[in-house]
Protein backbone atom coordinates (compact mmCIF):
# COMPACT_ATOMS: atom_id res chain seq x y z
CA UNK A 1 59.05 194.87 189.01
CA UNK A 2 60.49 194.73 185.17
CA UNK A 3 63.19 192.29 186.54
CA UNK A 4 60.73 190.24 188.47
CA UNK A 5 58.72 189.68 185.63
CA UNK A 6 61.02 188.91 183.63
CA UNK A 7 62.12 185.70 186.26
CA UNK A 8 58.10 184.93 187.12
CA UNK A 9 57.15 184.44 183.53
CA UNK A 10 59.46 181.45 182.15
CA UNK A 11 58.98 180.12 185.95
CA UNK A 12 55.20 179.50 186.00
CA UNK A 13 55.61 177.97 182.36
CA UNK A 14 57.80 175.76 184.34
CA UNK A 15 55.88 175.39 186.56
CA UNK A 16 52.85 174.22 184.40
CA UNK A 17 55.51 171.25 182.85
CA UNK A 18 56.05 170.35 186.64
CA UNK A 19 52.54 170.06 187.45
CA UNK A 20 51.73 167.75 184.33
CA UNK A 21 54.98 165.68 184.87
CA UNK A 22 54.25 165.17 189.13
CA UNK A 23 50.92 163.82 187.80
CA UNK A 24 52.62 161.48 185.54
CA UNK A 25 52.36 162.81 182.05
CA UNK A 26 55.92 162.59 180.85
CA UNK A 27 58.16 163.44 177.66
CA UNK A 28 58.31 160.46 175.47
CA UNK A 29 61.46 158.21 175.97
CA UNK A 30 64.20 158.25 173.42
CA UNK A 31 65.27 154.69 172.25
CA UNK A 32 68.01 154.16 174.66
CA UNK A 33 64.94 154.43 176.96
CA UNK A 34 66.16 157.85 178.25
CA UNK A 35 63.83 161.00 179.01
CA UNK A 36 65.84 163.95 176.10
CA UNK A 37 66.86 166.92 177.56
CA UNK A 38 68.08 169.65 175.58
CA UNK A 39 71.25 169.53 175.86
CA UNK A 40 71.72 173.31 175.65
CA UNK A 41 73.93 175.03 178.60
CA UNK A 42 71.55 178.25 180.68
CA UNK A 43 72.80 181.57 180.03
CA UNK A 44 76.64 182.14 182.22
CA UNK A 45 77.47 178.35 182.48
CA UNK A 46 80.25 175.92 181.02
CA UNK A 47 82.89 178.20 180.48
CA UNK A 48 85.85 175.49 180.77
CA UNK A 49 88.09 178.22 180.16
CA UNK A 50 86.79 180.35 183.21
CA UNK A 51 89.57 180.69 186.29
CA UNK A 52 88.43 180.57 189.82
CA UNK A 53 89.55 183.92 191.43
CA UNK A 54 91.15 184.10 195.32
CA UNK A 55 87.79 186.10 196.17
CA UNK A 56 85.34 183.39 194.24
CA UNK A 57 87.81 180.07 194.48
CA UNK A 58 85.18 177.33 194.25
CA UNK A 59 83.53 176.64 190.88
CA UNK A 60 79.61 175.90 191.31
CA UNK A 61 77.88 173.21 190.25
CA UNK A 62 74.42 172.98 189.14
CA UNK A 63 72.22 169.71 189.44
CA UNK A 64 69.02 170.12 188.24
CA UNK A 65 66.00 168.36 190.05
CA UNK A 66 64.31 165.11 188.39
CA UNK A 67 62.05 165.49 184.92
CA UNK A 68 63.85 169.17 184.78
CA UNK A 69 67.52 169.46 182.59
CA UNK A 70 69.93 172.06 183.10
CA UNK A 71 68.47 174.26 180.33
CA UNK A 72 64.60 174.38 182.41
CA UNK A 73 65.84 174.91 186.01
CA UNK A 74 68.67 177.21 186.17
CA UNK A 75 68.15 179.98 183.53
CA UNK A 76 67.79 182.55 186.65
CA UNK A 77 70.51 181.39 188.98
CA UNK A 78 73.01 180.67 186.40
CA UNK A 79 72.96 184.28 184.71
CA UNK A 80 73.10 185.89 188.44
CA UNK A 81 76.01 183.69 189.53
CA UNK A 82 78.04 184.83 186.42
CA UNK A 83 77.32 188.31 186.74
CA UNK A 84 78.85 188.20 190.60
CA UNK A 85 81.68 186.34 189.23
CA UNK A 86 81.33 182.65 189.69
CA UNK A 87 82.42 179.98 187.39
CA UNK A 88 79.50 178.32 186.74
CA UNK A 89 78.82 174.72 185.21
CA UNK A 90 75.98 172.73 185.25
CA UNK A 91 75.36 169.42 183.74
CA UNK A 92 72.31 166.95 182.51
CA UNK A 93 72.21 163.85 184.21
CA UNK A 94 70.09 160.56 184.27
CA UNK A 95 67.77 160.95 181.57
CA UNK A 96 66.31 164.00 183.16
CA UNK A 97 66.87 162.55 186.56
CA UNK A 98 64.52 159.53 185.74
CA UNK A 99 66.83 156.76 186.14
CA UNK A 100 68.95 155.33 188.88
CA UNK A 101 70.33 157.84 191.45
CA UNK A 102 73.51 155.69 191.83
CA UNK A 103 73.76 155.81 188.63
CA UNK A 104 72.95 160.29 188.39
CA UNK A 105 75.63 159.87 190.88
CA UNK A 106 78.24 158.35 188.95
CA UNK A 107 77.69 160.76 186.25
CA UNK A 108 78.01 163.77 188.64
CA UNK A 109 81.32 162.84 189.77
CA UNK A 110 82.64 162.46 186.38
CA UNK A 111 81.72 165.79 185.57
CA UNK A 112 83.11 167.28 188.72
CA UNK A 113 86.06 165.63 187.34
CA UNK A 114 85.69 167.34 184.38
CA UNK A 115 85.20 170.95 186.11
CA UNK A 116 88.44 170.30 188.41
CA UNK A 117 90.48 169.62 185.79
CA UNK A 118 89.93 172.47 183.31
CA UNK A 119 89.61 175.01 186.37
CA UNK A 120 92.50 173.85 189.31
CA UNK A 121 90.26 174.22 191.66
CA UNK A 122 90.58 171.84 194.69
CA UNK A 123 86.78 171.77 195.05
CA UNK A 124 83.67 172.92 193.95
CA UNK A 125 80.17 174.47 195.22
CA UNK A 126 77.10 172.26 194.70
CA UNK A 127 73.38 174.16 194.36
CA UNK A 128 71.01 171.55 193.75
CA UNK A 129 67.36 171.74 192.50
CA UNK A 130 64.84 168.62 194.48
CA UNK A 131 66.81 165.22 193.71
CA UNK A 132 69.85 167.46 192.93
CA UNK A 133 70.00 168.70 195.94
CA UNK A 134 69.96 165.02 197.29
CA UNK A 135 71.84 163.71 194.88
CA UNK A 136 75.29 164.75 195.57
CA UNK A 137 74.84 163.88 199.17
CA UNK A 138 75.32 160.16 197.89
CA UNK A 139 78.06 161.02 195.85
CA UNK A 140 79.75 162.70 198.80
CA UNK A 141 79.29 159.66 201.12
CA UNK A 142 79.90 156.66 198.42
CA UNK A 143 82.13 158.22 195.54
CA UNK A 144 84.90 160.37 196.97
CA UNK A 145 83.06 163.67 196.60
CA UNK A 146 84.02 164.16 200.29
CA UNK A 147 87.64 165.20 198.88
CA UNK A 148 85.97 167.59 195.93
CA UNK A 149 83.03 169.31 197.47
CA UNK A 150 82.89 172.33 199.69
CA UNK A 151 79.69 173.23 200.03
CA UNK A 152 76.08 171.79 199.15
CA UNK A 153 73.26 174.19 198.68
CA UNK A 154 70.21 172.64 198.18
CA UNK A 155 66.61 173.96 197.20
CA UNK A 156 63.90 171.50 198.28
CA UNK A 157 66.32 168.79 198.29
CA UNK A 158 64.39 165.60 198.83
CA UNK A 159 66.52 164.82 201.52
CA UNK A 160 64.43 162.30 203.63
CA UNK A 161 62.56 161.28 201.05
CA UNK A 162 59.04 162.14 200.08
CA UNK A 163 55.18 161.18 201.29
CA UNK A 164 54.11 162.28 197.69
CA UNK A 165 51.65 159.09 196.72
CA UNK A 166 52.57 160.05 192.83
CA UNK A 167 56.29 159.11 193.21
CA UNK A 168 55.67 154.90 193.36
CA UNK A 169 53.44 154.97 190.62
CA UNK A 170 55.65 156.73 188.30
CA UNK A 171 58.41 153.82 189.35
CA UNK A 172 55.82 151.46 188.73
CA UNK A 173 55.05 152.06 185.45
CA UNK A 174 59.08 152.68 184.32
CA UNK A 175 58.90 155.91 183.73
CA UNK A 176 61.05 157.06 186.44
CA UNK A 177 63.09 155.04 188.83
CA UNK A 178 64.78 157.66 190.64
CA UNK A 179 60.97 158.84 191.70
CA UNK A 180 60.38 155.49 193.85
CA UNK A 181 64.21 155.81 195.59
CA UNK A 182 63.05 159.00 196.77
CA UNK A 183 59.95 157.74 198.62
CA UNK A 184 59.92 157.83 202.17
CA UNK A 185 61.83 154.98 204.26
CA UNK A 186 62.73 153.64 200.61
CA UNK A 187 65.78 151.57 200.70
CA UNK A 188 68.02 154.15 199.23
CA UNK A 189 66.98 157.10 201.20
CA UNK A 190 67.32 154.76 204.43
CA UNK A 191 70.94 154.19 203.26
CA UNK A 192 71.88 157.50 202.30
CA UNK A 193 70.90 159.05 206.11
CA UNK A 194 72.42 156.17 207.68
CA UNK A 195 74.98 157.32 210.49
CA UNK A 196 76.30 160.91 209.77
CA UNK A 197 73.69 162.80 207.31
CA UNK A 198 76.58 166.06 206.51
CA UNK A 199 79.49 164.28 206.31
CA UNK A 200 82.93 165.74 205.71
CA UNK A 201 84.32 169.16 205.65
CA UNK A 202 81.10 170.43 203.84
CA UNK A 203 79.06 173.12 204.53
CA UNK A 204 75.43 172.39 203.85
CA UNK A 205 72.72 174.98 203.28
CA UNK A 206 68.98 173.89 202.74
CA UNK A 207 66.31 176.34 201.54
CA UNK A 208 62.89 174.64 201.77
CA UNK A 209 59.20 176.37 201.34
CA UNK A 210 56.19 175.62 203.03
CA UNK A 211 54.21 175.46 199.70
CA UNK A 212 56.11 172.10 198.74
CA UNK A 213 53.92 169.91 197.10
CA UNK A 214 56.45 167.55 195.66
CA UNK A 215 58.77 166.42 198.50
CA UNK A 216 56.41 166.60 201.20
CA UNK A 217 56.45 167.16 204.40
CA UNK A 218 58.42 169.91 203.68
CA UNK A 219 60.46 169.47 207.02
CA UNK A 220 61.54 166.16 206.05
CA UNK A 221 64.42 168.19 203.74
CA UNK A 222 65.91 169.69 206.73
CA UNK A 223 69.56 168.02 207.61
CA UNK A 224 71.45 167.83 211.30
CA UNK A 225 74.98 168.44 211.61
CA UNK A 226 77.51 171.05 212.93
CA UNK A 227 77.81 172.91 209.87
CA UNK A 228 74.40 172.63 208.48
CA UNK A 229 71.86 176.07 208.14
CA UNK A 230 67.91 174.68 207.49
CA UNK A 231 66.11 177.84 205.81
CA UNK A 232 62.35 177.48 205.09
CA UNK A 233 61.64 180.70 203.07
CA UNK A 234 58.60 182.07 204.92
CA UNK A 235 59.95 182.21 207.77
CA UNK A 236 61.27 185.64 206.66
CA UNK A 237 59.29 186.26 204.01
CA UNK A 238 55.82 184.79 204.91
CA UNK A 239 53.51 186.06 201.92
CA UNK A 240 56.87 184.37 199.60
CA UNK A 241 54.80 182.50 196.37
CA UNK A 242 57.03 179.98 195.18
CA UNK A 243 56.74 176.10 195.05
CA UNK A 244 58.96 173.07 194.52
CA UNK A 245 58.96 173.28 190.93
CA UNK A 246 59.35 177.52 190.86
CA UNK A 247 61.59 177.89 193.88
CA UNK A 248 64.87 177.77 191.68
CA UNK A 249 63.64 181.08 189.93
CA UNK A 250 62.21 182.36 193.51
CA UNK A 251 64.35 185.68 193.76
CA UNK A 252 64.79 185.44 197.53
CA UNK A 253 65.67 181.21 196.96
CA UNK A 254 67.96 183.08 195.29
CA UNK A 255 69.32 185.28 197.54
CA UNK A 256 69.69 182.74 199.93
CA UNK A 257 72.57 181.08 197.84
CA UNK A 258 74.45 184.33 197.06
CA UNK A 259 74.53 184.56 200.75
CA UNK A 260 75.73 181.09 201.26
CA UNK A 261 78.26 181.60 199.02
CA UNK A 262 79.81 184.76 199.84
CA UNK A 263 81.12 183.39 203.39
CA UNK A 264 83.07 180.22 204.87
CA UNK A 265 80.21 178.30 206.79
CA UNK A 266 76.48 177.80 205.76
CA UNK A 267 74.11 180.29 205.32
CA UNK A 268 73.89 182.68 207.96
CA UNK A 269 70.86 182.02 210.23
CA UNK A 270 70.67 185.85 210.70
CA UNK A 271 70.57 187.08 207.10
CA UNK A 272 67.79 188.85 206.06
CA UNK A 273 66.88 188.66 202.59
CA UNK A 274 64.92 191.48 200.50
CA UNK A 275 61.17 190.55 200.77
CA UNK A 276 59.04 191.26 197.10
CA UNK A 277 55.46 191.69 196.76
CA UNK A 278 55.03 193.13 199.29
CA UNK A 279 56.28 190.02 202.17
């Protein structure tokens, strides 16, 4: 219970930034018109001098979700990626994900680039928080990442968009475009499911909960293809806790991308994660 603790405390203080940022209240711009971030990588992450092994051969990339930065959303994961032996990198992008996706895109790509290079890896693993989760999808069907990506793991990745009546406003009033491109039947999220939603030879592995409040319905992140797994937490662990905003810190999230990891393929539909609380 010491080690859960330890993950449950900074996530609910997380989670109380999430809450106030959904309803609108954000961090003041800087005067390129950019939300800061930090800047500052999580604990286990951006090694550039760190050597794929035959055992762990694809680097991992993670892409936080909008209004978050590397530094909030993947102090868990990126610690307990390191520790099993993972190169791990992770990168800010678009203001805090505020501003265009194309744009989050472009940025993403570069630093794959980046992580390619330093490492000689051939390609990398993707685990994406909300719009990072969604994010490289674009990249991989309109930038190349087709050719660079091996898997995408993606925790409540607004895939489909959202129903959330928060996310136009917040486009409205400039403080985040990215947050009206992932409404519902937007023009972007119509363009980005268009034809084959899992193209190339990509694993994808999506890990939804049913106490989503942000991308909403919470079925509407599920993708179809051949070598796609759709995992909604409570399905095996029905009294699991965590939200949108937590589930990056949710130990059994957690567990579900370890598991992807560790094989060829998706998650498996038949692991069975370690239940807490209790569940």
């Amino acid at each position: 219970m010491g080690a859960l603790r330890r993950v449950v405390v900074p996530a609910i203080a997380l989670g109380a930034v999430g809450v106030l940022l959904t309803a609108g209240t954000a961090p003041a711009a800087s005067p390129s018109g950019r939300l800061p971030s930090l800047g500052v990588s999580p604990p286990g992450a951006n090694d550039f001098d760190c050597q794929p092994t035959e055992r762990r051969p694809f680097p991992v990339v993670l892409v936080h979700g909008t209004f978050l930065d590397m530094t909030s959303d993947w102090a868990a994961l990126s610690p307990t990626l390191a520790a099993k032996g993972y190169c791990v990198f992770a990168l800010d992008y678009g203001g805090r994900g505020t501003g265009r996706i194309q744009d989050s895109a472009l940025e993403l790509s570069e630093f794959i680039d980046e992580v390619l290079a330093a490492t000689g890896a051939r390609r990398v693993a993707i685990v994406g928080h909300s719009q990072g989760g969604m994010m490289p999808r674009w990249y991989v069907k309109h930038l190349g990442g087709d050719r660079k990506v091996a898997e995408i793991i993606g925790l409540s990745p607004s895939n489909h968009g959202t129903t959330q009546p928060l996310a136009p406003p917040l486009d409205d009033l400039g403080v985040c475009r990215a947050c009206g491109q992932q409404v519902a039947g937007s023009p972007f999220i119509t363009r980005l499911n268009r034809g084959d939603e899992t193209p190339g030879p990509i694993d994808y592995t999506v890990v939804s909960t049913k106490l989503d409040e942000v991308v909403i319905p919470y079925g509407s992140q599920a993708l179809h293809g051949p070598r796609t797994t759709d995992v909604v937490l409570q399905d095996r662990c029905p009294l699991d806790v965590f939200d949108h905003v937590l589930i990056s810190y949710d130990p059994v999230a957690i567990q579900w991308v370890l598991s992807a990891l560790a094989h060829d393929g998706p998650a498996r539909p038949s692991f069975k994660p370690s239940c807490l609380l209790g569940s």
